[in-house]
N, C-alpha and C. Protein backbone atom coordinates (compact mmCIF):
# COMPACT_ATOMS: atom_id res chain seq x y z
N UNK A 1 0.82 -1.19 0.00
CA UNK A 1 0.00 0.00 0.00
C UNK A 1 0.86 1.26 0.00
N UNK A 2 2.14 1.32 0.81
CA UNK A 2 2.54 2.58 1.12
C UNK A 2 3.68 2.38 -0.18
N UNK A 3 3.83 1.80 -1.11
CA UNK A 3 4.81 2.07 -2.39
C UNK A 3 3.38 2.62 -3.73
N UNK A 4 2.13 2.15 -3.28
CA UNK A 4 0.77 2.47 -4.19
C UNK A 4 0.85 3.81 -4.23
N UNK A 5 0.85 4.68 -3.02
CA UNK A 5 0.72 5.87 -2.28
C UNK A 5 1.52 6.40 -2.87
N UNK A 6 2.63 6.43 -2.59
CA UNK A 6 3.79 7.02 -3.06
C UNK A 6 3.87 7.32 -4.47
N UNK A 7 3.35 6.59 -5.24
CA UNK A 7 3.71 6.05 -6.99
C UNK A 7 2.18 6.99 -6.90
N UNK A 8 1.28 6.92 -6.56
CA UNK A 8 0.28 7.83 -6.73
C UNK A 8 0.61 9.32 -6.49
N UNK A 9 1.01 9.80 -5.51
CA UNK A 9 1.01 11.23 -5.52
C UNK A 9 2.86 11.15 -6.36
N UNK A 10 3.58 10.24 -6.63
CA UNK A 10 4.25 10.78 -7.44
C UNK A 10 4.04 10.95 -8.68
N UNK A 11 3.35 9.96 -9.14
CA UNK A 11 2.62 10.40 -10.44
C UNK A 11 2.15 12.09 -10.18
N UNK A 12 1.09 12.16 -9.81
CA UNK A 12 0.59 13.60 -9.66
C UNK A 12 1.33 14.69 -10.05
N UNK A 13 2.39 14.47 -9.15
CA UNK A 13 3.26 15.54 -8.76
C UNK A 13 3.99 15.92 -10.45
N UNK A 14 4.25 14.70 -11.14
CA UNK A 14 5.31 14.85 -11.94
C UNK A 14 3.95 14.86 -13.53
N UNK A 15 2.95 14.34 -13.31
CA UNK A 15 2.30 14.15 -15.00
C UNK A 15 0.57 15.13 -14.70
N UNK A 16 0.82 15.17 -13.67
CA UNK A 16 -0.79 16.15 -13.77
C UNK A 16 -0.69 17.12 -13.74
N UNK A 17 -2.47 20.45 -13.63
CA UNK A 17 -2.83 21.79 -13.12
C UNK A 17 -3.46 23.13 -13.30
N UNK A 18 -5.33 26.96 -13.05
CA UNK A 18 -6.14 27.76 -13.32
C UNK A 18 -5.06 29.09 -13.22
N UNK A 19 -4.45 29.42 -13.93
CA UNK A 19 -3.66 30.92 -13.67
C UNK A 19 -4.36 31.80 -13.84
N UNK A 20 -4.19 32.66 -13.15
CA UNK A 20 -4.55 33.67 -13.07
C UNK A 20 -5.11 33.92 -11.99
N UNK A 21 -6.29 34.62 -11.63
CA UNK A 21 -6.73 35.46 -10.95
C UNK A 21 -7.72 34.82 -10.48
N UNK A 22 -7.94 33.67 -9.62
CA UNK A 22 -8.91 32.63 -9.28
C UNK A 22 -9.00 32.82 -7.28
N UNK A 23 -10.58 32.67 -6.93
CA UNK A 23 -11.45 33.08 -5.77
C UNK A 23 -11.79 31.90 -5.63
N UNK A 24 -11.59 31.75 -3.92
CA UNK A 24 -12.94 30.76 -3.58
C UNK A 24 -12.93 31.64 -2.24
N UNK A 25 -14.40 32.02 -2.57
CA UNK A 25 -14.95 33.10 -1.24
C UNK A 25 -15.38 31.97 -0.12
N UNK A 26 -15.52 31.09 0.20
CA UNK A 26 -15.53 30.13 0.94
C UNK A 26 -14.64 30.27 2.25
N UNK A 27 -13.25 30.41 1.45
CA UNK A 27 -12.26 30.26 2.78
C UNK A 27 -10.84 31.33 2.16
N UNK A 28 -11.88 32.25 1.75
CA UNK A 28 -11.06 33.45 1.36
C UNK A 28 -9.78 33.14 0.59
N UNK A 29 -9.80 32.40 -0.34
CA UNK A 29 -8.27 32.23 -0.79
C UNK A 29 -8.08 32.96 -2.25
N UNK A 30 -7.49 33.54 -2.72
CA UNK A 30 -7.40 33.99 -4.35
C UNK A 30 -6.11 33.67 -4.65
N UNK A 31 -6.00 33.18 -5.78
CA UNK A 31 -4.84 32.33 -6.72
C UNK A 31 -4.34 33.48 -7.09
N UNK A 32 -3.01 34.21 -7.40
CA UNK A 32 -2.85 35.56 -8.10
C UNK A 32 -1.84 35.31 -9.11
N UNK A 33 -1.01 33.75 -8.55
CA UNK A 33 0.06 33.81 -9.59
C UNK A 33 0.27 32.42 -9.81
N UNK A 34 1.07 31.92 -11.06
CA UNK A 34 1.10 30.48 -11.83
C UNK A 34 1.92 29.85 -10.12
N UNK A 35 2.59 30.18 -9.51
CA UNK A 35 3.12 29.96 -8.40
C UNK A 35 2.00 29.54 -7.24
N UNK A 36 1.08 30.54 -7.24
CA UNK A 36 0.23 30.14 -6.23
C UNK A 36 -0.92 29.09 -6.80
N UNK A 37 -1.40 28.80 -8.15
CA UNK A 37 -1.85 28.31 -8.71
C UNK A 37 -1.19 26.30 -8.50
N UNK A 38 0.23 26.40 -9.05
CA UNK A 38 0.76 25.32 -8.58
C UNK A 38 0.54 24.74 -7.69
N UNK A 39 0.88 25.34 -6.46
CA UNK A 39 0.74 24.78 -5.25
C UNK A 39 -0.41 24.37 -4.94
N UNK A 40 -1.73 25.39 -4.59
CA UNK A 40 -2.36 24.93 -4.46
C UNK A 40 -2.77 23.68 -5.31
N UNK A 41 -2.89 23.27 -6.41
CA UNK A 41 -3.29 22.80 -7.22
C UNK A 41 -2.66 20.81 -6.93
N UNK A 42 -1.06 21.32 -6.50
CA UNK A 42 -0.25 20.06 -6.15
C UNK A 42 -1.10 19.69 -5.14
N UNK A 43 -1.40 20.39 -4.07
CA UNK A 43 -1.86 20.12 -2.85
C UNK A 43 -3.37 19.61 -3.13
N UNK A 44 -4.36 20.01 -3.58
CA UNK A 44 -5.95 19.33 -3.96
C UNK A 44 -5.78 18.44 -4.47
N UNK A 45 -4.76 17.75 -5.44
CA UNK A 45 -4.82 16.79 -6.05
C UNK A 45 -4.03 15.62 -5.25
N UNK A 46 -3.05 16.39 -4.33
CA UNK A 46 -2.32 14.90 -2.96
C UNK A 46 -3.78 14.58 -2.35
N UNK A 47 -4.36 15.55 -1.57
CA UNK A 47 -5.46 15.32 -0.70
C UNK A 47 -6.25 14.08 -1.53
N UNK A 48 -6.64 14.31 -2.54
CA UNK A 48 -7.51 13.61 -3.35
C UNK A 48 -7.15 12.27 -2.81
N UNK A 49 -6.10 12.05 -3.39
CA UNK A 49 -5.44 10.64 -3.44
C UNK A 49 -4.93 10.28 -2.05
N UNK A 50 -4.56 11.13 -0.67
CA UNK A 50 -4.34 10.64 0.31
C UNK A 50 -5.98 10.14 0.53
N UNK A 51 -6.78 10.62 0.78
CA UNK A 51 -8.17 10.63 1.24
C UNK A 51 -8.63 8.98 0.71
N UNK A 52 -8.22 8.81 -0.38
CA UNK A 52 -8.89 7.61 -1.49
C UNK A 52 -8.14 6.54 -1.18
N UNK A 53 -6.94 6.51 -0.84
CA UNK A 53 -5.78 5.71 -0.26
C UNK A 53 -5.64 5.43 0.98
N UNK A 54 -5.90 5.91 1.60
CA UNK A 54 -5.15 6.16 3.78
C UNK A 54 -7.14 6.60 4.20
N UNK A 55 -7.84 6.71 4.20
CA UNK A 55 -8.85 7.10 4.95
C UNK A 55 -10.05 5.85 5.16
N UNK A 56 -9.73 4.97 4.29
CA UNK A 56 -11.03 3.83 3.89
C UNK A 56 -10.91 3.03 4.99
N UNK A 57 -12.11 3.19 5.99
CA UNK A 57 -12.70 2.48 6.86
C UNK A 57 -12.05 2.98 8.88
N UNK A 58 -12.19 4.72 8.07
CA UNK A 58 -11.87 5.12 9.40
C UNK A 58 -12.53 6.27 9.34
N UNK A 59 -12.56 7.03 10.86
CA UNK A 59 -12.82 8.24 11.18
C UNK A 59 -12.56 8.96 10.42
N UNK A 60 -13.59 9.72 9.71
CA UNK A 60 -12.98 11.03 8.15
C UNK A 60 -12.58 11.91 9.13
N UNK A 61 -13.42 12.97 9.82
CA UNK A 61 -12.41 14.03 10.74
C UNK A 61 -11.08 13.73 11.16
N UNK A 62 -11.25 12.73 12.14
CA UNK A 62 -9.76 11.99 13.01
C UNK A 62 -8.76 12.19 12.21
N UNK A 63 -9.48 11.48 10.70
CA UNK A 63 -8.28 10.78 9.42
C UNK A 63 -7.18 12.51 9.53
N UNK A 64 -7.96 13.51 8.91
CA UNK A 64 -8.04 15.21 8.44
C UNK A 64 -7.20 15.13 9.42
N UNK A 65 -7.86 15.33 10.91
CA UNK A 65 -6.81 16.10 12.22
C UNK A 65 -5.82 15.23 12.00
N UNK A 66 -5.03 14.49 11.83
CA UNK A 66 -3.60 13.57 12.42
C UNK A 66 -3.04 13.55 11.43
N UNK A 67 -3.80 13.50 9.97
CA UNK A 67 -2.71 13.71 8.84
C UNK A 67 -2.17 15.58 8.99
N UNK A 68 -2.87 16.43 9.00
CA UNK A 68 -2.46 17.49 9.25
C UNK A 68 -2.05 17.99 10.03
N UNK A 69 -1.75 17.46 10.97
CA UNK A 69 -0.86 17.62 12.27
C UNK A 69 0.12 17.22 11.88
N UNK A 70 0.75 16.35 11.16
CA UNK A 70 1.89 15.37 11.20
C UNK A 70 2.40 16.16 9.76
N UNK A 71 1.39 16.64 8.82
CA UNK A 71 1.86 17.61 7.78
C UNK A 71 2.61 18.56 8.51
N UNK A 72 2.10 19.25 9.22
CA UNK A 72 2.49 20.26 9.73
C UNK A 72 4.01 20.16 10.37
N UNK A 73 4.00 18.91 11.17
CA UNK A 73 5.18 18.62 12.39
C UNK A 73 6.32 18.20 11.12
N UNK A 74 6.25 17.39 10.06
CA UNK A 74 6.84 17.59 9.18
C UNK A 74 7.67 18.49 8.65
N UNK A 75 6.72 19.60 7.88
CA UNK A 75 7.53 20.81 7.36
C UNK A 75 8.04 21.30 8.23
N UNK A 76 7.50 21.40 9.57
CA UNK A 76 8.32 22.72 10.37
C UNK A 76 9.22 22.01 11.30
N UNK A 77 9.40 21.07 11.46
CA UNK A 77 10.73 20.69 12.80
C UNK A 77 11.44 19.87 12.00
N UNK A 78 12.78 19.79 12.68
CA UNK A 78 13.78 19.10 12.18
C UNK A 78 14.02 17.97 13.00
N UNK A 79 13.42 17.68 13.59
CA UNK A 79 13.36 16.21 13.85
C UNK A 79 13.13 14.73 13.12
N UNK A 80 14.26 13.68 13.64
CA UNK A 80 14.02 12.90 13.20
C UNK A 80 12.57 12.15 13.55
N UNK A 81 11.63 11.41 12.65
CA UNK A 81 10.57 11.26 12.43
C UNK A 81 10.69 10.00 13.07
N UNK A 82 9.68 10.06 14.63
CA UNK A 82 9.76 8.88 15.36
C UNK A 82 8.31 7.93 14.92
N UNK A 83 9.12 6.80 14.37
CA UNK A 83 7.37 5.96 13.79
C UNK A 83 6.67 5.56 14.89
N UNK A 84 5.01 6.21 15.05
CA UNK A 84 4.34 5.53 15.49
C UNK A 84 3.95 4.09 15.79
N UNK A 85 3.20 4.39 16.75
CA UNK A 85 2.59 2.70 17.24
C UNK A 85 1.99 1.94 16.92
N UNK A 86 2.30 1.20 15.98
CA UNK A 86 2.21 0.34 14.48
C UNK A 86 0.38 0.21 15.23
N UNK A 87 -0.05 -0.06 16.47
CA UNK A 87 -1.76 -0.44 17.00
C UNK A 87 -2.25 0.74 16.55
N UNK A 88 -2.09 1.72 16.54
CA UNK A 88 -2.54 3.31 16.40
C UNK A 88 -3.33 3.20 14.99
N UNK A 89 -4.60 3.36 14.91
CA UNK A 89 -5.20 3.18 13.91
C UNK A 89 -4.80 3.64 12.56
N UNK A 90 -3.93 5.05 13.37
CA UNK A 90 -3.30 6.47 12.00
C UNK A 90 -2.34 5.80 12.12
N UNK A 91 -1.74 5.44 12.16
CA UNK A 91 -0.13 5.17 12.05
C UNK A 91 0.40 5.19 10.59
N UNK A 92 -0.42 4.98 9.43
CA UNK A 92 -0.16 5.22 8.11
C UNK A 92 -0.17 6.43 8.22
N UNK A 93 -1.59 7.09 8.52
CA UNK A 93 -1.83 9.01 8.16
C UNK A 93 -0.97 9.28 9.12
N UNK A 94 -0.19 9.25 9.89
CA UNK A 94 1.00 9.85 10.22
C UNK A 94 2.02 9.58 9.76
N UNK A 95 2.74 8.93 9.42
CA UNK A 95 3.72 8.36 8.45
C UNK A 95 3.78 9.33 7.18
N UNK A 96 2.59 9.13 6.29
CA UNK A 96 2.30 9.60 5.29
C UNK A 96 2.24 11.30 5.05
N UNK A 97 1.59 11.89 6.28
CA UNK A 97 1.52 13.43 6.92
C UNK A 97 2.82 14.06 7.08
N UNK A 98 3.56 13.37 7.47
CA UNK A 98 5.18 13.54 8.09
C UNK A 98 5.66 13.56 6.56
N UNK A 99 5.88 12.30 6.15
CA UNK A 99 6.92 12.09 4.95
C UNK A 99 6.59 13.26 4.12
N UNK A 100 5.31 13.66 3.83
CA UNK A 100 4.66 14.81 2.70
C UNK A 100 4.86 15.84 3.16
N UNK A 101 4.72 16.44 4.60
CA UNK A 101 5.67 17.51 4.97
C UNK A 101 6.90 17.57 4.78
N UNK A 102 7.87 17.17 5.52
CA UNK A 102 9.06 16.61 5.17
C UNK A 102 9.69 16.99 3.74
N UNK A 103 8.71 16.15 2.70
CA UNK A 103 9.35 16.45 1.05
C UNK A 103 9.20 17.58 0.48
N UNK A 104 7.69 18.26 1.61
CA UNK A 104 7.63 19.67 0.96
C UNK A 104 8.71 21.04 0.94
N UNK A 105 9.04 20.42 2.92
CA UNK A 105 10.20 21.31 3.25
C UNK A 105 11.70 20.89 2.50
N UNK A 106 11.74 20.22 1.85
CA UNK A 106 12.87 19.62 1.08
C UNK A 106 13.14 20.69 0.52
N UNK A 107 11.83 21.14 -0.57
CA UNK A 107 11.58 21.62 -1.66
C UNK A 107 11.99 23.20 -1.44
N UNK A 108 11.60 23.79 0.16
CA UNK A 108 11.94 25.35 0.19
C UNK A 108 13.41 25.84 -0.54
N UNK A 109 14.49 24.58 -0.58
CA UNK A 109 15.72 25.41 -0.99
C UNK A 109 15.63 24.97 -2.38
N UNK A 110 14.99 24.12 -2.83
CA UNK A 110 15.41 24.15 -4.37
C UNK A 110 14.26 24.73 -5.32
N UNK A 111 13.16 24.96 -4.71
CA UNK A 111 12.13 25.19 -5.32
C UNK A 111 11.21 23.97 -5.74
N UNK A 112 9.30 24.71 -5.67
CA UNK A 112 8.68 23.77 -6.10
C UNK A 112 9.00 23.07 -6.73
N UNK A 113 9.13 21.67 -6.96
CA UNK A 113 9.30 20.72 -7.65
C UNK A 113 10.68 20.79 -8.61
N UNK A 114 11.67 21.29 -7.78
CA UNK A 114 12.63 21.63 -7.86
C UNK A 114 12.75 22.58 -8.66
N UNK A 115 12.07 23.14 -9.11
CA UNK A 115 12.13 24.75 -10.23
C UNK A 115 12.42 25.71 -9.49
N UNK A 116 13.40 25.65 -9.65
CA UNK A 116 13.70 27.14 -8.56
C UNK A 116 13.50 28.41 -9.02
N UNK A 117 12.68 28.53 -9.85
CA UNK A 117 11.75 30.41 -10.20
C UNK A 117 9.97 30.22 -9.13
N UNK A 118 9.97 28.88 -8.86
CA UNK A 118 9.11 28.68 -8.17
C UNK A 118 8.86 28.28 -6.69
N UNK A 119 8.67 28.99 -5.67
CA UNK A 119 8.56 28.86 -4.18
C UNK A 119 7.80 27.94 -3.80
N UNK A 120 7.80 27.47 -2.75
CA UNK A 120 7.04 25.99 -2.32
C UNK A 120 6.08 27.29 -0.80
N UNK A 121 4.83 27.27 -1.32
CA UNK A 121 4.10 27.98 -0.62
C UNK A 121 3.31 26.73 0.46
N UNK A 122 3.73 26.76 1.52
CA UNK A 122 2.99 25.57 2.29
C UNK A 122 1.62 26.12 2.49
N UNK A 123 1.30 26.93 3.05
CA UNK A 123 0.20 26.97 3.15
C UNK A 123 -0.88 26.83 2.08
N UNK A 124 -0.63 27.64 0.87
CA UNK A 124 -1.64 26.97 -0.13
C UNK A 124 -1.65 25.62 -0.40
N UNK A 125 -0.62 25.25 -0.30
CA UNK A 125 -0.58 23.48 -0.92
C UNK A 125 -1.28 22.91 0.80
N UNK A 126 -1.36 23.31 1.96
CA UNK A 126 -2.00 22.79 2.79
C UNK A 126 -3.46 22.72 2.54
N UNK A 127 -3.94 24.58 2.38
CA UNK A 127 -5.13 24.80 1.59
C UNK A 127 -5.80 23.64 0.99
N UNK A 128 -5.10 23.42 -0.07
CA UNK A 128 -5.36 22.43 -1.19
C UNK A 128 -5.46 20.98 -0.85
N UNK A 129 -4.73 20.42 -0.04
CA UNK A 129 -4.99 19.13 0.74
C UNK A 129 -6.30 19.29 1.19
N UNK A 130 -6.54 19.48 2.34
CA UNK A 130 -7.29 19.95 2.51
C UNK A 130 -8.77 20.08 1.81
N UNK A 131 -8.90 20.97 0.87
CA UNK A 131 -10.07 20.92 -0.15
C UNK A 131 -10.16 19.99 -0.39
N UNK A 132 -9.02 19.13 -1.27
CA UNK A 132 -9.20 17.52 -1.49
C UNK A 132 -9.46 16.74 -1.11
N UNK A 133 -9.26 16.36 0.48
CA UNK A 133 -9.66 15.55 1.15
C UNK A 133 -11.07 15.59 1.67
N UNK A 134 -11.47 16.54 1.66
CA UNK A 134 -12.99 17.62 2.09
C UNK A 134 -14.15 17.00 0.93
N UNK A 135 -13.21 16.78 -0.82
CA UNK A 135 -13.77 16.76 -1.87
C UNK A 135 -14.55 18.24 -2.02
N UNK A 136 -13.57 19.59 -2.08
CA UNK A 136 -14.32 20.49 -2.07
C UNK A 136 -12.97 21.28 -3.39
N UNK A 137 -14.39 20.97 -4.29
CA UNK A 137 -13.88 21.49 -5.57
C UNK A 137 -14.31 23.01 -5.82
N UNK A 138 -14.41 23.57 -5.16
CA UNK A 138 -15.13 25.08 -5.64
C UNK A 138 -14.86 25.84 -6.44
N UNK A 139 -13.14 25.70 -6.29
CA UNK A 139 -11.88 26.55 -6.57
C UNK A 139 -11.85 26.13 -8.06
N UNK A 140 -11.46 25.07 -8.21
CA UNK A 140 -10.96 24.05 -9.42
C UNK A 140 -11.35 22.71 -9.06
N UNK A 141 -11.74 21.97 -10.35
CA UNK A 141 -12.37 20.52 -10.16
C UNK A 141 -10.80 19.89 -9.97
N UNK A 142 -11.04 18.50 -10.08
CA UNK A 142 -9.96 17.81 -10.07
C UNK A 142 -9.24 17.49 -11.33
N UNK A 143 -10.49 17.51 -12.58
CA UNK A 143 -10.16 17.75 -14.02
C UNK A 143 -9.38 18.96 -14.35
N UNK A 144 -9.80 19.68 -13.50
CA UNK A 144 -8.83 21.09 -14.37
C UNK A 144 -8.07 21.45 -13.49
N UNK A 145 -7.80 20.83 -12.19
CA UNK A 145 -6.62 21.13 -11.97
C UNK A 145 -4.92 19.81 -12.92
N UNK A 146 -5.75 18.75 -12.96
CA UNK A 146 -4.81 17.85 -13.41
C UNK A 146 -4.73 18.29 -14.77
N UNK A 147 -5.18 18.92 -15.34
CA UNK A 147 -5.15 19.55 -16.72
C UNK A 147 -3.96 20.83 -16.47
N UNK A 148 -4.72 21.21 -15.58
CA UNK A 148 -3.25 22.22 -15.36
C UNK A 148 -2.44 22.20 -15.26
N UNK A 149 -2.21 21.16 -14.18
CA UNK A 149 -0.39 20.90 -13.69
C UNK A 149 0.08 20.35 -15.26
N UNK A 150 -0.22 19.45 -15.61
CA UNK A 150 0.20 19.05 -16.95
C UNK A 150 0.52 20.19 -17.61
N UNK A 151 -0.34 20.87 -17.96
CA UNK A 151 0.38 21.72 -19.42
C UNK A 151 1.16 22.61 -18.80
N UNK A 152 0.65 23.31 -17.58
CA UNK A 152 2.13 23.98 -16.79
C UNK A 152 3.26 23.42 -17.13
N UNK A 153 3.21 22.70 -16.70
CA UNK A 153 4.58 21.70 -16.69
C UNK A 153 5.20 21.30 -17.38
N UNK A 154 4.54 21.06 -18.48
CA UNK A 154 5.10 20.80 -19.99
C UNK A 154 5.45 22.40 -20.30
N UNK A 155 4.72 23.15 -20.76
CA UNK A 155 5.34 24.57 -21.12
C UNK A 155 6.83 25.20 -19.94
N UNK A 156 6.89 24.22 -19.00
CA UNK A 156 7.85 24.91 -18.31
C UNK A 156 9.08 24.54 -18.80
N UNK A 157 8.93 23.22 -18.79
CA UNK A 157 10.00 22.16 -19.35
C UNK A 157 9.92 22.49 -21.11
N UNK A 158 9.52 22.91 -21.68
CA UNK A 158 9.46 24.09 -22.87
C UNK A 158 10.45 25.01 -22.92
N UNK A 159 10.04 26.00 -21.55
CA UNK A 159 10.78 27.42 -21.72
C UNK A 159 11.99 27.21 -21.36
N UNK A 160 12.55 25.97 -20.21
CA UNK A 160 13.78 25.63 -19.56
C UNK A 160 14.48 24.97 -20.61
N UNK A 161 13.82 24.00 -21.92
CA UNK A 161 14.63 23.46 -22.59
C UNK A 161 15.32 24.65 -23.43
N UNK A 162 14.47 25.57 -24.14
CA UNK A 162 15.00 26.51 -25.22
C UNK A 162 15.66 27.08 -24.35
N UNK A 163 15.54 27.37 -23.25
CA UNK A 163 16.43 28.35 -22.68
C UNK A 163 18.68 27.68 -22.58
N UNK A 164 17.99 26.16 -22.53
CA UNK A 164 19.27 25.50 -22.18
C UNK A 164 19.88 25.33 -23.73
N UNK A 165 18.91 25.25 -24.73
CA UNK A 165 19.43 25.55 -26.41
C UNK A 165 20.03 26.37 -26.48
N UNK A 166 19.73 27.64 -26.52
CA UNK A 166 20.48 29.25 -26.73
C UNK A 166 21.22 29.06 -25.73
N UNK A 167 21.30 28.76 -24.51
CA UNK A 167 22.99 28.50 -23.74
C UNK A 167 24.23 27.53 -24.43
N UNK A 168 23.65 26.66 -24.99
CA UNK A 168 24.34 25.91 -25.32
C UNK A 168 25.33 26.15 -26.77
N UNK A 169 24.33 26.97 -27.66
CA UNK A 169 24.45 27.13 -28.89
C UNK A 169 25.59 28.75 -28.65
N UNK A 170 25.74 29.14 -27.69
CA UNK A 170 26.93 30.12 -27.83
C UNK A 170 28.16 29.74 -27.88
């Protein structure tokens, strides 16, 4: 299960993303830039797949509170990550909460998804968990955000290739 997980939100991360100027009056958030767009966008589409993966046949709130706690304890401390008590019902959604924090804070020095013109905004990508796991598409469905990240991503890996052509070609 936990190599399924993994291969799932790595897929995501790497083959699935609304720019511009996007609202969800809900929980006050507005998208303003392809940056904030990303993130959030990475983040609704993990939730999705943590929720569909790690939540089946448990407490949905509980599931929410302990994975996001352990998101949280993740990105922000530098501690080594003590594994829970294999009886502990969460002991995956903590594992899983941790490691995904953890990779996010990886990401602050090299940049989102290692693009370094791009910042790893935790909180929107928390945002975005979040929504996903909620199944609260308001913002962006799950179709158009995986539509997004894709062609983002491809046009990025676009502008970075020509850019590495004309370096090369001097």
């Amino acid at each position: 299960m936990r190599k399924n997980i993994k291969g799932l939100i790595l897929a995501l991360i790497f083959t699935t993303t609304c720019w511009g100027q996007t609202t969800n009056a809900q929980i006050g958030l507005t998208l303003l830039s392809q940056t904030d767009s990303l993130n959030y966008t990475l983040g609704l589409l993990s939730g999705v797949v943590i929720k569909n993966e790690c939540f089946k046949d448990k407490p949905f709130e509980e599931c929410i509170s302990e994975f996001m706690k352990y998101l949280d304890e993740g990105f922000t401390t530098n501690n080594q990550f003590v594994k829970p008590d294999t009886t502990n019902i969460y002991s995956e959604i903590i594992k899983i909460g941790n490691k995904v924090g953890s990779a996010f804070k990886a990401q602050l020095s090299t940049g989102f998804m290692n693009l370094s013109e791009f910042k790893i905004e935790f909180k929107l990508i928390k945002t975005g968990i979040e929504a996903g796991m909620r199944n609260d598409f308001s913002l962006m469905s799950v179709e158009n955000s995986q539509n997004y990240l894709q062609k983002t991503l491809v046009e990025i890996n676009l502008k970075n290739n020509i850019k590495e052509n004309k370096r090369t070609k001097k």
